[in-house]
Protein backbone atom coordinates (compact mmCIF):
# COMPACT_ATOMS: atom_id res chain seq x y z
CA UNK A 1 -126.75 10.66 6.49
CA UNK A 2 -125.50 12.42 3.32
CA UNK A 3 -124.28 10.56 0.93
CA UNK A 4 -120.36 10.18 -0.50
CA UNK A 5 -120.30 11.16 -3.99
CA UNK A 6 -116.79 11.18 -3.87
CA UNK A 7 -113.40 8.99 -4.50
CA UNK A 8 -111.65 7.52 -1.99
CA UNK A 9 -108.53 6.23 -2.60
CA UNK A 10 -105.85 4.99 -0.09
CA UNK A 11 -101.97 4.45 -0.41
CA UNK A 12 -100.58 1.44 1.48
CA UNK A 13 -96.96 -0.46 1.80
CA UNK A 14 -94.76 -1.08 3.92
CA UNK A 15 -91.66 1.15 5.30
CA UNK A 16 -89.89 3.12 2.84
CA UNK A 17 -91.21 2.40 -0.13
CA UNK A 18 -92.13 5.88 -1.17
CA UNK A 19 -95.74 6.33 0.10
CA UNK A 20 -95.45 9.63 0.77
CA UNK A 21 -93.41 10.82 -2.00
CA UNK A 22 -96.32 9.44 -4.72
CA UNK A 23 -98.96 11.05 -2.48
CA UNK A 24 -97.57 14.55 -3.01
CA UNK A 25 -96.90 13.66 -7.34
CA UNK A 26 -100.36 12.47 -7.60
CA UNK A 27 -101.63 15.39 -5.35
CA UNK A 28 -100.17 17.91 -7.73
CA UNK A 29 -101.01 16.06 -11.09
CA UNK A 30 -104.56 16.04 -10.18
CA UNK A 31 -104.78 19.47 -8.87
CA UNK A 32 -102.97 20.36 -12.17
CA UNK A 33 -105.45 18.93 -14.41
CA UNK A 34 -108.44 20.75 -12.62
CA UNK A 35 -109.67 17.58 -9.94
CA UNK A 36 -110.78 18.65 -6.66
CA UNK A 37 -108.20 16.88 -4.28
CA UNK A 38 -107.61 16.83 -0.14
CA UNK A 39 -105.27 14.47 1.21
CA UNK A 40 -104.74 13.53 4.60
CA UNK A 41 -102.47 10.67 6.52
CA UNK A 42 -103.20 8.01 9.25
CA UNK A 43 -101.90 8.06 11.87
CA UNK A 44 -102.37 11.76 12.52
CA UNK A 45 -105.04 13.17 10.27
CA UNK A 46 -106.42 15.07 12.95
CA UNK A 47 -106.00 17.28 15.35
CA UNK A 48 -106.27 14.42 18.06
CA UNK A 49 -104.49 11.78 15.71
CA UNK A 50 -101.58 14.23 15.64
CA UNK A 51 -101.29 13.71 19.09
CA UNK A 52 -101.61 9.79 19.35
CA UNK A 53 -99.38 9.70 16.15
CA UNK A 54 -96.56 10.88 18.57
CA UNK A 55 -97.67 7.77 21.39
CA UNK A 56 -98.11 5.18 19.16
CA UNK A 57 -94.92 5.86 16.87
CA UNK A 58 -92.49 5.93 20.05
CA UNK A 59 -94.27 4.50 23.09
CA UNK A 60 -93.69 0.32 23.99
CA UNK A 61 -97.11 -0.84 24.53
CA UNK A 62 -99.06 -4.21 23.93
CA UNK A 63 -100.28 -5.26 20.09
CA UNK A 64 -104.15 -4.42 21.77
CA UNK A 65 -103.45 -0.91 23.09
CA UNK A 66 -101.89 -0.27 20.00
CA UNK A 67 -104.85 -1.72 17.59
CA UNK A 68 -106.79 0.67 20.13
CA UNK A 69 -105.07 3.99 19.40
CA UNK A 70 -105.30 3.26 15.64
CA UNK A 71 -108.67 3.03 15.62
CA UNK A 72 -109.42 6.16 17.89
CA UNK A 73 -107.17 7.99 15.64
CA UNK A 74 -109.10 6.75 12.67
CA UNK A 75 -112.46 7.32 13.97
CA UNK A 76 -111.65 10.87 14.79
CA UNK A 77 -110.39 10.96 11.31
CA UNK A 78 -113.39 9.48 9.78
CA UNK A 79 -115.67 12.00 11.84
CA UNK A 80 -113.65 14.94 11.27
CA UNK A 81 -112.20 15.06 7.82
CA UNK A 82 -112.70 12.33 5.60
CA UNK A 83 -116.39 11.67 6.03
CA UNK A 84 -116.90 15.44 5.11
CA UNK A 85 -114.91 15.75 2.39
CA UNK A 86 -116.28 12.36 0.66
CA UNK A 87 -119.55 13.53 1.01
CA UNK A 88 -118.63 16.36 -1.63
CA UNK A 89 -117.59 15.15 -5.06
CA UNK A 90 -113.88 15.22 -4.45
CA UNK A 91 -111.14 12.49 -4.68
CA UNK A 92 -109.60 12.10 -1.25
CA UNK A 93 -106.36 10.72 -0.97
CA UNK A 94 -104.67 9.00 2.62
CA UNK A 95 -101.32 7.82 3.45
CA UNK A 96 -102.43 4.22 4.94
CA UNK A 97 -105.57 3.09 6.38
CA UNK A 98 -107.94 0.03 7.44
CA UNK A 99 -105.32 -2.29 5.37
CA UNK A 100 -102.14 -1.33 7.76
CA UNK A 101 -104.16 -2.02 10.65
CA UNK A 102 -105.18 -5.64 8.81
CA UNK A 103 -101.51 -6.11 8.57
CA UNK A 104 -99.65 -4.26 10.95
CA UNK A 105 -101.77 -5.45 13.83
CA UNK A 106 -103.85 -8.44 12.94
CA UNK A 107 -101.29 -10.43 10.80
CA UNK A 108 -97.69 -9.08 12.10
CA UNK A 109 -98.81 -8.81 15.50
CA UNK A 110 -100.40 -11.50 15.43
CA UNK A 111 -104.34 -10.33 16.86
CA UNK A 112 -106.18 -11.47 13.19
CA UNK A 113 -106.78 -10.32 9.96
CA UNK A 114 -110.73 -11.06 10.57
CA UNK A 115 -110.66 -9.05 14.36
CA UNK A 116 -109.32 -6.31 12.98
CA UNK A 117 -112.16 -5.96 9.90
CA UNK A 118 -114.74 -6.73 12.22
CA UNK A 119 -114.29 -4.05 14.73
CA UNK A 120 -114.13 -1.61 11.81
CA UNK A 121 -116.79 -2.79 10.58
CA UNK A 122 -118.54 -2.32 13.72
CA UNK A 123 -116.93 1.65 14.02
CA UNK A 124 -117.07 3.39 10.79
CA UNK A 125 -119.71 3.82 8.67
CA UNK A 126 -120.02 1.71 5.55
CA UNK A 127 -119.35 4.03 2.69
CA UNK A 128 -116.17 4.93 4.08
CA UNK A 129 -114.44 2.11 2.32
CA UNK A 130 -111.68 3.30 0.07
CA UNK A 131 -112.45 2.94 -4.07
CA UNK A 132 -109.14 2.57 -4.37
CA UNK A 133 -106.17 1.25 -2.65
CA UNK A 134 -102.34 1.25 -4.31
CA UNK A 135 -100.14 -1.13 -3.19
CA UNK A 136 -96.45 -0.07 -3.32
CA UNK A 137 -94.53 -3.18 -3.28
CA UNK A 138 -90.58 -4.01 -2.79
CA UNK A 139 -88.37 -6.10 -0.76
CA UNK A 140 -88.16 -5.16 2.61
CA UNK A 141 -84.30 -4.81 2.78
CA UNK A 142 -84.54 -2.01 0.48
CA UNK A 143 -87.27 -0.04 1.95
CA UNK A 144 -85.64 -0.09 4.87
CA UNK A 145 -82.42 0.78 3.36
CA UNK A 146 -84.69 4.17 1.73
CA UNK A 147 -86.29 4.48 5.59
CA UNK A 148 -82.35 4.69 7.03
CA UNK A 149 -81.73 7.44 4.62
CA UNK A 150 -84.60 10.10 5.89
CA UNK A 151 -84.01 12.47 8.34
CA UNK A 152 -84.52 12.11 11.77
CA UNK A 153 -84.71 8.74 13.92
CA UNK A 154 -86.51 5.67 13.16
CA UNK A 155 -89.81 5.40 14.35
CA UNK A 156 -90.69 1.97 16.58
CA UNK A 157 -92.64 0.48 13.66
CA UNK A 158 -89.33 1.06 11.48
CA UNK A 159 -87.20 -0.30 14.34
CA UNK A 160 -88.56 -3.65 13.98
CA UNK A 161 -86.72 -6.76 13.10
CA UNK A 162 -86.68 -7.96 9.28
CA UNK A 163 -88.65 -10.92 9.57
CA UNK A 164 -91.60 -8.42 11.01
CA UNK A 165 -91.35 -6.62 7.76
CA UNK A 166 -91.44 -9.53 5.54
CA UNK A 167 -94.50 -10.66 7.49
CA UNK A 168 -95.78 -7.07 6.58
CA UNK A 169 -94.79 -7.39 3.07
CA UNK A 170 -96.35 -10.93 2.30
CA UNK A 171 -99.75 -9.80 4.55
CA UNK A 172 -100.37 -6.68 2.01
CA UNK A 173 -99.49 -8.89 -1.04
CA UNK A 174 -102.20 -11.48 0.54
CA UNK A 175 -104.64 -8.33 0.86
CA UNK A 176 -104.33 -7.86 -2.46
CA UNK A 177 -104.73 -11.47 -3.62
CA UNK A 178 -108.01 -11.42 -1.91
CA UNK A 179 -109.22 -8.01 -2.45
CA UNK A 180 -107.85 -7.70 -6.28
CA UNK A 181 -110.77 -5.50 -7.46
CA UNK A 182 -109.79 -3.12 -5.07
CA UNK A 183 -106.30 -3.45 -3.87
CA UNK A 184 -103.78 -2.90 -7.25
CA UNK A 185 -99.81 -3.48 -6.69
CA UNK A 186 -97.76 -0.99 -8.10
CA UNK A 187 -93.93 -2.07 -8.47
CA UNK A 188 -92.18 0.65 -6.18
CA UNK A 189 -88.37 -0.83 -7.06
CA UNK A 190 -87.12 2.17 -9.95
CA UNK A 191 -86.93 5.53 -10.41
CA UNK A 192 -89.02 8.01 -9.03
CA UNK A 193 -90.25 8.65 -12.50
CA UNK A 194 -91.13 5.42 -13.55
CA UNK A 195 -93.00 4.54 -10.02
CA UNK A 196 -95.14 7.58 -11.03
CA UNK A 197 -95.81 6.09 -14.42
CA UNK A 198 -97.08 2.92 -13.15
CA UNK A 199 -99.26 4.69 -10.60
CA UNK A 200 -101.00 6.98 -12.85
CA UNK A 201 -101.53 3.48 -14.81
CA UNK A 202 -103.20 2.13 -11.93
CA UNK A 203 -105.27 5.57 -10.68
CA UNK A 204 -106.25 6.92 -14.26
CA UNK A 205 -109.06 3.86 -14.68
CA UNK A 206 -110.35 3.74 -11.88
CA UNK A 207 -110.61 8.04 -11.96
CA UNK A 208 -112.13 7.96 -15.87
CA UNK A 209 -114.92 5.29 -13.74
CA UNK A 210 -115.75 7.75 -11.15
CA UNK A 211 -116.33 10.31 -13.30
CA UNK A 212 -117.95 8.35 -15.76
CA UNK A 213 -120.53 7.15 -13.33
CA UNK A 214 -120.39 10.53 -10.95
């Protein structure tokens, strides 16, 4: 297998806290200063994962069908897109990934933290394992507030009582409290501005690393 020779870096949270919106700033500032960037989104980074995005957004189903599609859609993903951009010396950069699953399904649904890792450890290759991960943090109540405000219906994740986003919230802060070389918290309460400042804070390191080592 070739190797990945380049940066991985993922963008997790929970709903509304401006994933999304950071994605496309950092997409542009990097492209601006002459990196070589793709960026992609789970669910739905492929052509199948567009398609399970739609079931697994609206569709009731059970906490194991729904670990299930998640990891179909990310092991088309993985096959399809990310593996062959990483394996060119390019910063890729994903809206969610193994972490939501770790929280989403194995602590808020309640299926384990340690299941969840272990069958992706068991499905995707080794190097794909982000270099990177920003954690955009805030109270739930007001990223839910920011999630009422976009257009178009709530999706079933977003539809979900409060206490199943607190449970979200405090799962990603303990990811980070046992992953902190990888997983960085970036305040996401502010300005648009000023969440942009802190996340260039938290990217440019670990970018002047890559390249310093690439």
């Amino acid at each position: 297998m070739k190797a990945v020779r380049g940066l991985f870096i993922t963008l997790e949270g929970g709903e509304g806290v401006g994933k999304s919106t950071q994605l496309g700033w950092l997409q542009n500032k990097l492209t601006r200063a002459g990196w070589p960037v793709q960026v992609s989104r789970e669910p739905g980074g492929s052509e199948l994962g567009s398609k399970l995005r739609q079931i697994v957004l609206r569709d009731a189903m059970t906490p194991k069908a729904e670990l299930l599609i998640y990891l179909a859609d990310r092991i088309q993903h993985a096959e399809e897109k990310l593996l062959p951009w990483l394996r060119q010396k390019q910063i890729v950069l994903c809206d969610r990934f193994v972490d939501s699953c770790e929280v989403y399904q194995g602590i808020s649904r309640g299926l384990g933290q340690p299941l969840v890792r272990r069958l992706h450890r068991l499905l995707l290759p080794p190097a794909l394992w982000p270099g990177l991960t920003v954690l955009f943090d805030m109270p739930p109540e007001e990223g839910l507030k920011r999630a009422c405000l976009r257009v178009g219906e709530n999706d079933r994740l977003e539809s979900e009582n409060l206490n199943f986003h607190r449970t979200v919230r405090q799962g990603f802060l303990a990811q980070a409290e046992r992953e902190p070389g990888r997983i960085k918290i970036v305040n996401a309460l502010g300005s648009v501005k000023e969440v942009n400042s802190r996340l260039w804070e938290t990217v440019q390191p670990c970018l002047q690393a890559w390249e310093r080592d690439g």
